[in-house]
C-alpha atoms as a PDB file:
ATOM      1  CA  UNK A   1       3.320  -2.293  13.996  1.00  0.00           C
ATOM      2  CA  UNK A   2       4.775  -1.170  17.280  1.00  0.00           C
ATOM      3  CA  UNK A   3       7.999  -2.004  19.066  1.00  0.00           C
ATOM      4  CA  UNK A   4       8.072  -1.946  22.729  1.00  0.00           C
ATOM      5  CA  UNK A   5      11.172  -2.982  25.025  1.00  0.00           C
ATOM      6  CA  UNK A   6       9.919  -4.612  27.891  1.00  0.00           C
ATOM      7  CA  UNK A   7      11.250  -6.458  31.109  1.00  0.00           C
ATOM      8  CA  UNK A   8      10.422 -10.345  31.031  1.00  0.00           C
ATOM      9  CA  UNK A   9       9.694 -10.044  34.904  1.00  0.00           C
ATOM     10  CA  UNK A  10       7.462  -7.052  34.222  1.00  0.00           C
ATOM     11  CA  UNK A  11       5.100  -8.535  31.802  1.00  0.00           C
ATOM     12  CA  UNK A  12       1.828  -9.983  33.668  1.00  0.00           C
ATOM     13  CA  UNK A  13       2.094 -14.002  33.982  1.00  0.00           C
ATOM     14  CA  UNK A  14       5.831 -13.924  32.887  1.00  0.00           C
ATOM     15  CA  UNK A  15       7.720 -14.697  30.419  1.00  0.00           C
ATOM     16  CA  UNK A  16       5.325 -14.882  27.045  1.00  0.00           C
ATOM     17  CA  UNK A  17       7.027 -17.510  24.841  1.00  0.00           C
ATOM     18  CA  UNK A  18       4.285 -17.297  22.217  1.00  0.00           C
ATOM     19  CA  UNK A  19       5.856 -13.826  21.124  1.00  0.00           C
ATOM     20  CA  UNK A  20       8.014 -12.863  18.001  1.00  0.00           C
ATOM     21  CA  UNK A  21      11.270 -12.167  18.526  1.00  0.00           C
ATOM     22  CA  UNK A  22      14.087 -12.685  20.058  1.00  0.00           C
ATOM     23  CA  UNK A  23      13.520 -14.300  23.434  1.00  0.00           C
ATOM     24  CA  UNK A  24      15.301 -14.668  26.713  1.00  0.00           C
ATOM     25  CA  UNK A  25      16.680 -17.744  27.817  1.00  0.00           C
ATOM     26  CA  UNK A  26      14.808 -19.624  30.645  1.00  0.00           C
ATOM     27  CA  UNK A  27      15.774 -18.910  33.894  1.00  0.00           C
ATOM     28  CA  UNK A  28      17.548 -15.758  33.099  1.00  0.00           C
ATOM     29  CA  UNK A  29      17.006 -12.106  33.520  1.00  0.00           C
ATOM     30  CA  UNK A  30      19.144 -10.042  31.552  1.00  0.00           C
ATOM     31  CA  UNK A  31      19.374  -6.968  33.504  1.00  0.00           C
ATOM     32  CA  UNK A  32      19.071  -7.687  37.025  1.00  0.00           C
ATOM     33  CA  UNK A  33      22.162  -8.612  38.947  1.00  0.00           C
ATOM     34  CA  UNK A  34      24.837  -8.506  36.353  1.00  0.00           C
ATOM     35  CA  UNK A  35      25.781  -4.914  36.194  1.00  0.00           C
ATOM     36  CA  UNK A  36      26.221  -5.056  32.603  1.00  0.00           C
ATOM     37  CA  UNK A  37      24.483  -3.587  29.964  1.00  0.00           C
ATOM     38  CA  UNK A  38      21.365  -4.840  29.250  1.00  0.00           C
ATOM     39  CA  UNK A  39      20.275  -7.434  26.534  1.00  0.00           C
ATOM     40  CA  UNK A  40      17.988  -5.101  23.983  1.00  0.00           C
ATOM     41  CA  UNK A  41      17.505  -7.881  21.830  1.00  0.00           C
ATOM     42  CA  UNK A  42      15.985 -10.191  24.923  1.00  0.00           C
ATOM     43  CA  UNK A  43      14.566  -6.981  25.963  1.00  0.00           C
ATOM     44  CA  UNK A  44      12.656  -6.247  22.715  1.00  0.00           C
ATOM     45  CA  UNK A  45       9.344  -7.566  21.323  1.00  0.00           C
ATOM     46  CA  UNK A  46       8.044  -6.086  18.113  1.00  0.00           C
ATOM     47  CA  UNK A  47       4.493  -6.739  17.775  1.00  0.00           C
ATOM     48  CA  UNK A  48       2.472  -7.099  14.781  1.00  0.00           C
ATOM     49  CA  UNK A  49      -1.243  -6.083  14.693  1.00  0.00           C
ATOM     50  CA  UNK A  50      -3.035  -8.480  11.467  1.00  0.00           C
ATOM     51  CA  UNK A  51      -5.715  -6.758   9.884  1.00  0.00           C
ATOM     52  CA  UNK A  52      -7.983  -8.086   6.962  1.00  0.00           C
ATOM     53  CA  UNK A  53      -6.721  -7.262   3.120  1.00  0.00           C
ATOM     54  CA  UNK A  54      -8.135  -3.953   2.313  1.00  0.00           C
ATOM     55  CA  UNK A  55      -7.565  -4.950  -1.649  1.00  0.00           C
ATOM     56  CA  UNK A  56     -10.762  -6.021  -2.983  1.00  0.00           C
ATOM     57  CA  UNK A  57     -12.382  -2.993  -1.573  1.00  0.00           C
ATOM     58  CA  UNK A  58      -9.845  -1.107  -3.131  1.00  0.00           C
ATOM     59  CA  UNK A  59     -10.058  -2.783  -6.794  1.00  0.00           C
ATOM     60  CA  UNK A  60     -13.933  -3.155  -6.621  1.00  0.00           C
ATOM     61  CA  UNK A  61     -13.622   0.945  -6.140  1.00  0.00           C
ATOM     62  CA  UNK A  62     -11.189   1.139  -9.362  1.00  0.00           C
ATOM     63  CA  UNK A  63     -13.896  -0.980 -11.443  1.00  0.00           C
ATOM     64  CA  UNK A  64     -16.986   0.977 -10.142  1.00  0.00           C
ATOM     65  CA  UNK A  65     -15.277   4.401 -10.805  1.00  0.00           C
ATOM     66  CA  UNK A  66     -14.123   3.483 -14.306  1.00  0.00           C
ATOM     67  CA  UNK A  67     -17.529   2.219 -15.395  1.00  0.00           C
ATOM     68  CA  UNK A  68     -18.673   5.492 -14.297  1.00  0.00           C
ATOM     69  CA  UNK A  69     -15.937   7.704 -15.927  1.00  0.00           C
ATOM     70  CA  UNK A  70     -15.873   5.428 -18.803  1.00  0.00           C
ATOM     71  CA  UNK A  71     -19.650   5.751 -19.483  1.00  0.00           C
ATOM     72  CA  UNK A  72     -19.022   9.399 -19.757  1.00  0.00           C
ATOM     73  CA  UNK A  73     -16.710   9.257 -22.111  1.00  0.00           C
ATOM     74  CA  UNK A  74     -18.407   7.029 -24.583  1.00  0.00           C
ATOM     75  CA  UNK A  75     -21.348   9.141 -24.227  1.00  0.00           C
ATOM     76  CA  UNK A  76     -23.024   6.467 -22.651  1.00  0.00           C
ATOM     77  CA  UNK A  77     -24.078   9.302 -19.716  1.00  0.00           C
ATOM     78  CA  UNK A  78     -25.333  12.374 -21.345  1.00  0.00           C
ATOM     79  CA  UNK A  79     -22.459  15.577 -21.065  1.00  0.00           C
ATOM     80  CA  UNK A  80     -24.267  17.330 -18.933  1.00  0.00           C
ATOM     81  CA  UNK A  81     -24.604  15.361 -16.118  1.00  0.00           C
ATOM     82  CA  UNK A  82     -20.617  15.258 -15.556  1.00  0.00           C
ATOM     83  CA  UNK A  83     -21.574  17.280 -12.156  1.00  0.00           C
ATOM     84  CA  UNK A  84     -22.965  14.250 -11.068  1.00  0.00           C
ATOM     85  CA  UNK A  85     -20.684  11.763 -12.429  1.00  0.00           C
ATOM     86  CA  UNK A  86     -18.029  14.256 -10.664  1.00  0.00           C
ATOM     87  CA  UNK A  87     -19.957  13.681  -7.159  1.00  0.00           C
ATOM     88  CA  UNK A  88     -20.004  10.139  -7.771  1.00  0.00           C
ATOM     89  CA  UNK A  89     -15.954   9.876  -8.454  1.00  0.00           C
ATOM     90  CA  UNK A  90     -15.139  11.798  -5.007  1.00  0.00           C
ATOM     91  CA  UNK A  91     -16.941   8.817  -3.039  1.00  0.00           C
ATOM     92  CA  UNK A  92     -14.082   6.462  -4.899  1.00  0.00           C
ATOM     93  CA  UNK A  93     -11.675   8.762  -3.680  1.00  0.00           C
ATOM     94  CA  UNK A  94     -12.531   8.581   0.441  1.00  0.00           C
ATOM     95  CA  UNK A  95     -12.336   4.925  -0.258  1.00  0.00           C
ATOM     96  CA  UNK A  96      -9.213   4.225  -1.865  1.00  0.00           C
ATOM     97  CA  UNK A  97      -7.871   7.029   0.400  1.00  0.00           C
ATOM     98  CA  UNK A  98      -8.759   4.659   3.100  1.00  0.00           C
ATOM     99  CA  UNK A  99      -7.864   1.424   1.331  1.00  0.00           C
ATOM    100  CA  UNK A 100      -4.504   3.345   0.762  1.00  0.00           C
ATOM    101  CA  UNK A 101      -3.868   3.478   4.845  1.00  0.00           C
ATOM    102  CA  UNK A 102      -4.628   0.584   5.550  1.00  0.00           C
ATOM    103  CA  UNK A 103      -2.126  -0.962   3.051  1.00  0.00           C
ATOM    104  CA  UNK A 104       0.189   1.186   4.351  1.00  0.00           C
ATOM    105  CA  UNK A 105      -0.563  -0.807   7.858  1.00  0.00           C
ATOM    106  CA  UNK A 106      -0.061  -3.782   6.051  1.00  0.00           C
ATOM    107  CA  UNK A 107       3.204  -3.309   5.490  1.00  0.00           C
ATOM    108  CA  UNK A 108       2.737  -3.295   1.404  1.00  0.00           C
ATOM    109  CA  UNK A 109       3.919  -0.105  -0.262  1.00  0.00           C
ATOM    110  CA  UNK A 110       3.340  -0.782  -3.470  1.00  0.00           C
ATOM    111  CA  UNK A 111      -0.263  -1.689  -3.250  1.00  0.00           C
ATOM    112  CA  UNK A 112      -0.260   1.322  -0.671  1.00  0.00           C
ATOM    113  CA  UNK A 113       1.451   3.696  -2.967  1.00  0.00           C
ATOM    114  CA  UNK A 114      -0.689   2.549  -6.001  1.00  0.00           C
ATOM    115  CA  UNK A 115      -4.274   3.378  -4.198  1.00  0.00           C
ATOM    116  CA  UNK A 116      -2.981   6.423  -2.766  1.00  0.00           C
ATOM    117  CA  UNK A 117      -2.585   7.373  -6.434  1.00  0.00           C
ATOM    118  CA  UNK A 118      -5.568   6.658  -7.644  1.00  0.00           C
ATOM    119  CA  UNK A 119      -6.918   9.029  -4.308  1.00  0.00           C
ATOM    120  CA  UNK A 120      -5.489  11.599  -5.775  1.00  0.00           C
ATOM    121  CA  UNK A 121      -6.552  11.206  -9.219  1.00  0.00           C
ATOM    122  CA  UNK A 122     -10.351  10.570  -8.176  1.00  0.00           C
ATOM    123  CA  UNK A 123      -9.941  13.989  -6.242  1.00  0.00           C
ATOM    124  CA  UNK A 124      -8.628  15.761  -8.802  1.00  0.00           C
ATOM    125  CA  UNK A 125     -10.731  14.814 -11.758  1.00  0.00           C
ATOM    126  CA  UNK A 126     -13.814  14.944  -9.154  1.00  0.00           C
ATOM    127  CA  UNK A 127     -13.062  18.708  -7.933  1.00  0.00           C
ATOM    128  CA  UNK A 128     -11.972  19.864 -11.479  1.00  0.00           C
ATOM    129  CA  UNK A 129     -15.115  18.315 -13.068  1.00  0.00           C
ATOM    130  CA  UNK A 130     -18.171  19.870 -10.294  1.00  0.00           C
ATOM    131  CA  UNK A 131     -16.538  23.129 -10.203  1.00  0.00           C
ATOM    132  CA  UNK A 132     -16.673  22.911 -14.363  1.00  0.00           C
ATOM    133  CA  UNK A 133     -13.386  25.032 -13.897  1.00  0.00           C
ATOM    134  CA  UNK A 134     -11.914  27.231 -16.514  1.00  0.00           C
ATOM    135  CA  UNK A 135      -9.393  24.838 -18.477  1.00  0.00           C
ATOM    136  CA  UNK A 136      -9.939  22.071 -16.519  1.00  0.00           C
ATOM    137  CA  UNK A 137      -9.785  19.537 -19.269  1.00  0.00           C
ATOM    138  CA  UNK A 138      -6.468  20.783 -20.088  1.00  0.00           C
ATOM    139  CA  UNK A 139      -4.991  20.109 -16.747  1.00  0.00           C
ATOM    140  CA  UNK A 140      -6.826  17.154 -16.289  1.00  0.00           C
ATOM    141  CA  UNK A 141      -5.025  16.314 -19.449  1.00  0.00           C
ATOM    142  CA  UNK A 142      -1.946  16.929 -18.004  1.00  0.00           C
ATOM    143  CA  UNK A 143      -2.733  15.423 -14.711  1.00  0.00           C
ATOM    144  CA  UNK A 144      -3.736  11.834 -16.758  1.00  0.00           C
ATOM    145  CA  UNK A 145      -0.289  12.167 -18.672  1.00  0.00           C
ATOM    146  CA  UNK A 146       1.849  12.365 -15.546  1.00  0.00           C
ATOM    147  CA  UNK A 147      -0.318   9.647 -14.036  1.00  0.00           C
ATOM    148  CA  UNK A 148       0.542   7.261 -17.248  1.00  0.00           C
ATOM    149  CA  UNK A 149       4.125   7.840 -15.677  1.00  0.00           C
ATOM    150  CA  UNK A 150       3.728   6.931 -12.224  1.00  0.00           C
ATOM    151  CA  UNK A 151       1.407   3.447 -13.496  1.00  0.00           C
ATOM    152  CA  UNK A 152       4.217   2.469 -15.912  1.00  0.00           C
ATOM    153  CA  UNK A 153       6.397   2.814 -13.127  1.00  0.00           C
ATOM    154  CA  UNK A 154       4.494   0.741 -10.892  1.00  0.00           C
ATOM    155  CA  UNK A 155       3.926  -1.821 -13.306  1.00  0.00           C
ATOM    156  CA  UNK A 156       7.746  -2.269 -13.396  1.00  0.00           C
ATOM    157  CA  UNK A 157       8.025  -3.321  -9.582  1.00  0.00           C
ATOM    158  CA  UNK A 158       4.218  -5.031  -9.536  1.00  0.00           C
ATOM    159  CA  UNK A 159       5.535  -7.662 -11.770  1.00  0.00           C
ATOM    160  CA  UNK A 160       5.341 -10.206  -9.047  1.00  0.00           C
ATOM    161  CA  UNK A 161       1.552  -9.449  -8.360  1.00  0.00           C
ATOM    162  CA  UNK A 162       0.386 -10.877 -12.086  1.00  0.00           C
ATOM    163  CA  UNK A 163      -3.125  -9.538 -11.503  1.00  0.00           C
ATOM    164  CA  UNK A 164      -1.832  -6.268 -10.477  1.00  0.00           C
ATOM    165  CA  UNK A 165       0.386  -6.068 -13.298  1.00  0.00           C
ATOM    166  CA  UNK A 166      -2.086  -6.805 -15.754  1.00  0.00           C
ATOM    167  CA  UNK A 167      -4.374  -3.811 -14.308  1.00  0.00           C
ATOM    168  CA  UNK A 168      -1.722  -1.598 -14.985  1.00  0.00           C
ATOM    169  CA  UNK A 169      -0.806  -2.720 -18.227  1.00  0.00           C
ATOM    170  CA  UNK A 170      -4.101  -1.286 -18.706  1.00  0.00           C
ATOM    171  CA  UNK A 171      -4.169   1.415 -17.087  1.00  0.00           C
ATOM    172  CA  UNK A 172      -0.800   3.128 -18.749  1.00  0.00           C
ATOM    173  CA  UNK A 173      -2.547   3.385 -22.410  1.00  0.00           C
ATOM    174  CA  UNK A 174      -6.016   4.373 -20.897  1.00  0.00           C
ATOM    175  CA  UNK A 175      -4.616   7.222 -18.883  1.00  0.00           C
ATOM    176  CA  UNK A 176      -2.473   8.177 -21.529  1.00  0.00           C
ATOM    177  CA  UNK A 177      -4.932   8.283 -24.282  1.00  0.00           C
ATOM    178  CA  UNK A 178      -7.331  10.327 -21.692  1.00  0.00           C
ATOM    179  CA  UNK A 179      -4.432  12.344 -21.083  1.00  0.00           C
ATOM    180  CA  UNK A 180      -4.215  13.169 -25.245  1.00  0.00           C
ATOM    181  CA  UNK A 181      -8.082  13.487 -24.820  1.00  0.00           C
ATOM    182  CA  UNK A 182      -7.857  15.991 -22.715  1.00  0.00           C
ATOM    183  CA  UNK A 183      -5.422  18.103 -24.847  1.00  0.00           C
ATOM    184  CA  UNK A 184      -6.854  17.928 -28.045  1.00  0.00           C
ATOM    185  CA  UNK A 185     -10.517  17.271 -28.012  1.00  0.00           C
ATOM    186  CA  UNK A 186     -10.469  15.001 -30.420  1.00  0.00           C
ATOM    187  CA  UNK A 187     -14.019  12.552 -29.782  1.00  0.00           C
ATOM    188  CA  UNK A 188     -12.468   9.331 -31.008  1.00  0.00           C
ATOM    189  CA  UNK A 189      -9.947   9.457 -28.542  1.00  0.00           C
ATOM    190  CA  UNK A 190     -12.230  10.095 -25.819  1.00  0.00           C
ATOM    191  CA  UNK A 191     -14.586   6.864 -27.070  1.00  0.00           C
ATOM    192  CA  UNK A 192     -10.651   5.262 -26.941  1.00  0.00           C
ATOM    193  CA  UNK A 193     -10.243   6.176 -23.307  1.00  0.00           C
ATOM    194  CA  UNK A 194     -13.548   5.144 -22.524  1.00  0.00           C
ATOM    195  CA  UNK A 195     -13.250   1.872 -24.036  1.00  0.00           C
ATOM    196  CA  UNK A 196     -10.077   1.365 -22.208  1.00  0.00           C
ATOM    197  CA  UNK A 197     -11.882   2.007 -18.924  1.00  0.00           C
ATOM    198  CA  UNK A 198     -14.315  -0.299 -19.638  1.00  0.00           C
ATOM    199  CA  UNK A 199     -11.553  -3.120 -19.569  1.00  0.00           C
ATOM    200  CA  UNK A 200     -10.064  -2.177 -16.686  1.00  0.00           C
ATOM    201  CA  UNK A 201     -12.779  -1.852 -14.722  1.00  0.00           C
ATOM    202  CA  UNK A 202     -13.514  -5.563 -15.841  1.00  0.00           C
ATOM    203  CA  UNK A 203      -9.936  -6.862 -14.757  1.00  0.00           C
ATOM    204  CA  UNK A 204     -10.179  -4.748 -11.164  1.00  0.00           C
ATOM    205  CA  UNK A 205     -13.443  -6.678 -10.951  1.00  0.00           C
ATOM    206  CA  UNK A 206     -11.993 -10.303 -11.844  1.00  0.00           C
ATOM    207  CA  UNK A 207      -8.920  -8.824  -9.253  1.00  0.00           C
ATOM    208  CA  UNK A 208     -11.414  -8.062  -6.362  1.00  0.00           C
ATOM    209  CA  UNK A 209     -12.931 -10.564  -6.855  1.00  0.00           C
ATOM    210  CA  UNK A 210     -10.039 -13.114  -7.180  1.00  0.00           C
ATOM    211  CA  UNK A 211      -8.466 -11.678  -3.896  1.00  0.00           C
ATOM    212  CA  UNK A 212     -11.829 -11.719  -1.607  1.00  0.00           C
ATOM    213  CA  UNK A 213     -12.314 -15.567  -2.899  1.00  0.00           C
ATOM    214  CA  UNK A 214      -8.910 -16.134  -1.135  1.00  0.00           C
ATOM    215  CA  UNK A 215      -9.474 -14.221   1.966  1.00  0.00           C
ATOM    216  CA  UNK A 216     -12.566 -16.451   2.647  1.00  0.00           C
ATOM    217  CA  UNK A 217     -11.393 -19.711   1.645  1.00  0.00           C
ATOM    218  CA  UNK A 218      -7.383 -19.197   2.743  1.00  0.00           C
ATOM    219  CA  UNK A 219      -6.270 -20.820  -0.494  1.00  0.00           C
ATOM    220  CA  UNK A 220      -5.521 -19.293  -4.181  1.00  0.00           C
ATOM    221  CA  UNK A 221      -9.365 -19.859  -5.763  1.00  0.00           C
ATOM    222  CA  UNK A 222      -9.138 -18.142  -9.054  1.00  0.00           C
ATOM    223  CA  UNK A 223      -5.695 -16.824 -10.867  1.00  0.00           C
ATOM    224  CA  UNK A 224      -3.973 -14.328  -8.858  1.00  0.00           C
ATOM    225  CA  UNK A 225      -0.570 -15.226 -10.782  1.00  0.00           C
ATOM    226  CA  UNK A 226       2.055 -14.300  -7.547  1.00  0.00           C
ATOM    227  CA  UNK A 227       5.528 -15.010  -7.796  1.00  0.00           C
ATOM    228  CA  UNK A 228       9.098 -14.474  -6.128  1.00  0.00           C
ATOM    229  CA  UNK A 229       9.310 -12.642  -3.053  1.00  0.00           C
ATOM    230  CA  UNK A 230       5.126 -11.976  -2.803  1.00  0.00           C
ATOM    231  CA  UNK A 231       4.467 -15.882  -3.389  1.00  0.00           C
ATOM    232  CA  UNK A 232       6.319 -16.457  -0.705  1.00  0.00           C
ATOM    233  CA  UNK A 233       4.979 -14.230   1.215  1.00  0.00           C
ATOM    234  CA  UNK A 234       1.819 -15.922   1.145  1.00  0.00           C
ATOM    235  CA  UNK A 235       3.382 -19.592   1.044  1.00  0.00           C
ATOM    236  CA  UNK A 236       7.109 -19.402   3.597  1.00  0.00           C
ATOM    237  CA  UNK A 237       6.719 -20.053   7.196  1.00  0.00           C
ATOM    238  CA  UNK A 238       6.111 -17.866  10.157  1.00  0.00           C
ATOM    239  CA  UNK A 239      10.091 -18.019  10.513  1.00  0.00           C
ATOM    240  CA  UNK A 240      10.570 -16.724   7.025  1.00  0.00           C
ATOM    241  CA  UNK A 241       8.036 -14.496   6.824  1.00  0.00           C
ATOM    242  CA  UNK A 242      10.175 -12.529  10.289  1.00  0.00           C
ATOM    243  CA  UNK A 243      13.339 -12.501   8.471  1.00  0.00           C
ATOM    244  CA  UNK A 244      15.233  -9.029   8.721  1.00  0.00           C
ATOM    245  CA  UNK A 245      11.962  -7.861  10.407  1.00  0.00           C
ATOM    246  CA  UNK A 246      14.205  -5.142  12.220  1.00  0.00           C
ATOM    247  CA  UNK A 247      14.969  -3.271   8.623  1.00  0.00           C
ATOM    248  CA  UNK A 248      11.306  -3.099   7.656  1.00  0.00           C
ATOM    249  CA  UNK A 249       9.406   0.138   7.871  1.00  0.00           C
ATOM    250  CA  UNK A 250       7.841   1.027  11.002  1.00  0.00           C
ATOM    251  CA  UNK A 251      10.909  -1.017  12.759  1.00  0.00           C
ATOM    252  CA  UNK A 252      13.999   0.094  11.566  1.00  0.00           C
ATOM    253  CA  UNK A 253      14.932   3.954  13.375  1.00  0.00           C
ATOM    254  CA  UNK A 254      14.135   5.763  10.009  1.00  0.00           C
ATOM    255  CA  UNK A 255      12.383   5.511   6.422  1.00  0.00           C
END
């Protein structure tokens, strides 16, 4: 998003009425010949630049990564070949690193902030594992405890995105019964975890899916379950959807 202040006389082919914003009346120039202030609101276009929804790339990379990590874990991929399961997790994280800009460019923090997580934790548990480092399952431990804090949290403001909810539903007992994993040892738990992963690697599949279905065919194909605000989002009218567009982030003078 960028905001530019610009003169109506000064823009090539005049006046562009096709813009957002506020616009200046015909026939008027709100600066010349007045020796007033000027208009900043006739003055101001903020322009939005539409890209496509980075969100099935990002869930596809969730289910792909959790097959993988979960198929460790159930001893479905032998224990010592975690170096290479570890290689294979950093590629999910340069994804959903990149998934996690681009939401940010969308204007959605919360699917933003929820990918950018999962960056982190791909990193982590990728570095941690190849480098086989002294205590690492420990920390990791840790790590998937503290993680189990910041998906219950975002499950309780993703309510509105059903799918999305349901994902994390998911993913606060699977992280926190890795996280237990991790500390204790104990096998069953680790089968738990991996079981866990399984499933939500099947719902970010259905959710990637889902969401790429609707891209293509510009309606709701399969059950995405929005509501409130984020249905209409996807439903109000180009008038609605630039309501208080001057307090959103990017716009407004700080974060």
């Amino acid at each position: 998003m960028m905001v530019a202040a610009t003169r109506e006389d000064e823009r090539p082919g005049g006046p562009d009425p096709t813009v957002a914003g506020i616009e200046t009346p015909t026939g008027t120039d709100p600066v010349a010949g007045t020796g007033a202030e000027p208009d900043l609101h006739a003055m101001t276009r903020i322009t939005l630049r539409p890209i496509a929804s980075p969100m099935p790339l990002g869930f596809f990379t969730v289910a792909i990564s959790s097959v993988v990590i979960g198929s460790l874990q159930l001893g479905l991929i032998d224990s010592a070949n975690r170096q290479a399961v570890a290689l294979t997790v950093f590629s999910a994280f340069v994804l959903q690193l990149l998934v996690s800009v681009l939401a940010f460019g969308a204007r959605d923090v919360i699917a933003a902030t929820l990918m950018g997580g999962f960056a982190g934790a791909w990193l982590a548990n990728g570095l941690v594992t190849s480098a086989d480092a002294h205590g690492g399952a420990q920390v990791l431990g840790v790590m998937n405890l503290a993680f189990t804090v910041f998906a219950a949290l975002m499950a309780s403001v993703a309510k509105p995105k059903k799918v999305l909810w349901l994902l994390l539903l998911i993913a606060v007992p699977r992280y926190f019964v890795a996280g237990v994993y991790g500390l204790s040892g104990a096998a069953w738990l680790g089968h738990t975890a991996g079981a866990l992963g399984l499933l939500l690697a099947a719902v970010a599949m259905y959710a990637a899916y889902a969401l790429m279905l609707e891209e293509l065919r510009g309606r709701e194909a399969l059950w995405i379950g929005r509501s409130g605000p984020v249905r209409d989002a996807m439903h109000a009218g180009l008038a609605d959807q630039l309501n208080r567009l001057e307090q959103h982030a990017g716009v407004r003078r700080t974060l």
